[in-house]
C-alpha atoms as a PDB file:
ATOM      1  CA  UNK A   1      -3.488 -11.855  -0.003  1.00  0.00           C
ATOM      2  CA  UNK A   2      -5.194  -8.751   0.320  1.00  0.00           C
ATOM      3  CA  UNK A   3      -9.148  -8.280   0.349  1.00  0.00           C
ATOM      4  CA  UNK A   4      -9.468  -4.607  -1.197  1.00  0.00           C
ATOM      5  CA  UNK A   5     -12.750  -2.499  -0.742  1.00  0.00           C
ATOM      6  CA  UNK A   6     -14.631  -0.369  -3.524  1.00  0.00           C
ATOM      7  CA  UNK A   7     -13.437   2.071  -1.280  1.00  0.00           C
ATOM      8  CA  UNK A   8     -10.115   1.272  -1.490  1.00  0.00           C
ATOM      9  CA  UNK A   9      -9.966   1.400  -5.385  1.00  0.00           C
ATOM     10  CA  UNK A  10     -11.581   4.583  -5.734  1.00  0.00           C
ATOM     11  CA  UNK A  11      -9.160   6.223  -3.333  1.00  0.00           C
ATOM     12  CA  UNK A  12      -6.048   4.563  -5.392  1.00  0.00           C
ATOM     13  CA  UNK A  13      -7.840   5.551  -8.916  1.00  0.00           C
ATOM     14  CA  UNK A  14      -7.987   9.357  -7.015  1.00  0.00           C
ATOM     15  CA  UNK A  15      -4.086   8.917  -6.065  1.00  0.00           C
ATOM     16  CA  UNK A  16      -5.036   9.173  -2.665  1.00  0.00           C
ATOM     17  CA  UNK A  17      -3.515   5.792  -1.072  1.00  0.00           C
ATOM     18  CA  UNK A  18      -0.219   5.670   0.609  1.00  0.00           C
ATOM     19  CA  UNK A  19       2.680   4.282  -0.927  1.00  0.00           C
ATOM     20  CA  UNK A  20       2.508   0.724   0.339  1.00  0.00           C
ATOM     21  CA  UNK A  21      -1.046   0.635  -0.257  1.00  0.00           C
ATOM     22  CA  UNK A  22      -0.908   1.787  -3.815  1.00  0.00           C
ATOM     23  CA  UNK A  23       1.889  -1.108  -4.179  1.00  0.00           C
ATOM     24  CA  UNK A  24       0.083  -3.200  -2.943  1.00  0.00           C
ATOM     25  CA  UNK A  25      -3.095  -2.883  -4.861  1.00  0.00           C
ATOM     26  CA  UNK A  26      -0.923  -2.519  -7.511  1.00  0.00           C
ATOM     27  CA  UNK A  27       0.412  -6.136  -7.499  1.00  0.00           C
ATOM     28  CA  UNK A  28      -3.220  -7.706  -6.666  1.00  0.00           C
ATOM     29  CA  UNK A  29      -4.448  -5.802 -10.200  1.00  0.00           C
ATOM     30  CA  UNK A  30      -1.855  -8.066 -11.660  1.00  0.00           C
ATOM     31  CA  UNK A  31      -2.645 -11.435 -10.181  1.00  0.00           C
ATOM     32  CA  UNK A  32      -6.508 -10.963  -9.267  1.00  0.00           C
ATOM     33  CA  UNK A  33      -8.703 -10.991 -12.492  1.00  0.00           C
ATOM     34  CA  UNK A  34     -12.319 -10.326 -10.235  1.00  0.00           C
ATOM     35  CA  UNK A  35     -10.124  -7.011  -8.589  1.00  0.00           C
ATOM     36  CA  UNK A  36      -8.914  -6.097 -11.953  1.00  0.00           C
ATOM     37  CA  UNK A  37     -12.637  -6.031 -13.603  1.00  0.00           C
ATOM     38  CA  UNK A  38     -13.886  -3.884 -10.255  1.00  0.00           C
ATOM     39  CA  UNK A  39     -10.848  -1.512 -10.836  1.00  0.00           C
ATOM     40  CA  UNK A  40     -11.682  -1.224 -14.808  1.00  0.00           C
ATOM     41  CA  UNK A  41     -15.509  -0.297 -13.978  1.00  0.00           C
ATOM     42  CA  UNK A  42     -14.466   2.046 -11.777  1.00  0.00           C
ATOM     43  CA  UNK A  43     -12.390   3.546 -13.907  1.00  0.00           C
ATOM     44  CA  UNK A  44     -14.506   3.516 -16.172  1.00  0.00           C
ATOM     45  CA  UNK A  45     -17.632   5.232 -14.281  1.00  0.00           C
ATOM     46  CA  UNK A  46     -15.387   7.739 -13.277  1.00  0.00           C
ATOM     47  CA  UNK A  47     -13.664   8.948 -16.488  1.00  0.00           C
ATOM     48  CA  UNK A  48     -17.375   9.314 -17.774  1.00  0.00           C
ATOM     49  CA  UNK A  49     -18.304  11.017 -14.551  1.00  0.00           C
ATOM     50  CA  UNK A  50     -15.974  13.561 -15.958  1.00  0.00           C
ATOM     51  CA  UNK A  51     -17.117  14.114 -19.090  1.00  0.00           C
ATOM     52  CA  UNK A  52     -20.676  14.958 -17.810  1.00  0.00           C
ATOM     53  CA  UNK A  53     -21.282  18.819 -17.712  1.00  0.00           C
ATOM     54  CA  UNK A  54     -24.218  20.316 -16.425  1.00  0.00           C
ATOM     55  CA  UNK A  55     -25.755  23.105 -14.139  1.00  0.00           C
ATOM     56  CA  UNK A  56     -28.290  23.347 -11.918  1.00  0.00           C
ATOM     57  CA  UNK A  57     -31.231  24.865 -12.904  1.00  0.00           C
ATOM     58  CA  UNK A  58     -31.233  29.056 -10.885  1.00  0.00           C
ATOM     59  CA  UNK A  59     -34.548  27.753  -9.137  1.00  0.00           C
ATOM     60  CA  UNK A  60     -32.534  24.552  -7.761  1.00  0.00           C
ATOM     61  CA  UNK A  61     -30.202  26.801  -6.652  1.00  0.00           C
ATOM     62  CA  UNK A  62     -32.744  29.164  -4.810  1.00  0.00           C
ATOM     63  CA  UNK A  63     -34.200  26.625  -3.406  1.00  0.00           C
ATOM     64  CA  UNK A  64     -31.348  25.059  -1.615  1.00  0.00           C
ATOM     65  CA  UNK A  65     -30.158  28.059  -0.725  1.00  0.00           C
ATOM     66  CA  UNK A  66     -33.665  29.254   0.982  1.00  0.00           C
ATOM     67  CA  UNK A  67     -33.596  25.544   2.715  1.00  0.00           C
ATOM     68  CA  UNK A  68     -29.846  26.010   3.825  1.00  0.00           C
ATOM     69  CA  UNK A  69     -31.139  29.393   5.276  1.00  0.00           C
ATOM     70  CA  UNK A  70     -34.181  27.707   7.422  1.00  0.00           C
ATOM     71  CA  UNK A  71     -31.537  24.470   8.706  1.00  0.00           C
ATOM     72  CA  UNK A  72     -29.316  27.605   9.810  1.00  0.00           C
ATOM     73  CA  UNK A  73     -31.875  29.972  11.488  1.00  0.00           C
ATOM     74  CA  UNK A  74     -33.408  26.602  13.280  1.00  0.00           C
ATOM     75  CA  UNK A  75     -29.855  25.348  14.439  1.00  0.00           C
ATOM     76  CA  UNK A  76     -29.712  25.741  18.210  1.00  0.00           C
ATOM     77  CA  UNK A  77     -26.992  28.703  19.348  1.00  0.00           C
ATOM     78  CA  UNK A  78     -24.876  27.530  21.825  1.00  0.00           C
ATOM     79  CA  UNK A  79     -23.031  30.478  23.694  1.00  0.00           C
END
């Protein structure tokens, strides 16, 4: 039996597992109720994830920007 990770579930729910792996969680959906109910919220946090729509406010933006600038001017050159 396999022990699978959050981590491992979000990269299968992305399609980004290997073959085997994806198999294998695959099968342990099927026969592991406790995996199956992590794998569901997942899914479920995620599809809402992408109904969200927003934008940063232009000041948020200026304002990373202006810190990005400071990290990068303070960043030691190496020659």
């Amino acid at each position: 039996m396999h022990n699978f990770t959050t981590e491992d579930l979000i990269q299968y729910l992305y399609g980004e597992t290997s073959k085997e792996k994806s198999a294998a969680i695959k099968e342990a959906l099927a026969c592991d109720w406790n995996l199956n109910e992590a794998y569901e919220a997942l899914k479920t946090g995620i599809e809402k994830l992408d109904e969200v729509s927003f934008s940063p406010r232009s000041k948020t933006i200026a304002d990373l920007m202006r810190y990005a600038g400071k990290e990068v001017e303070h960043a030691p050159h190496h020659a």
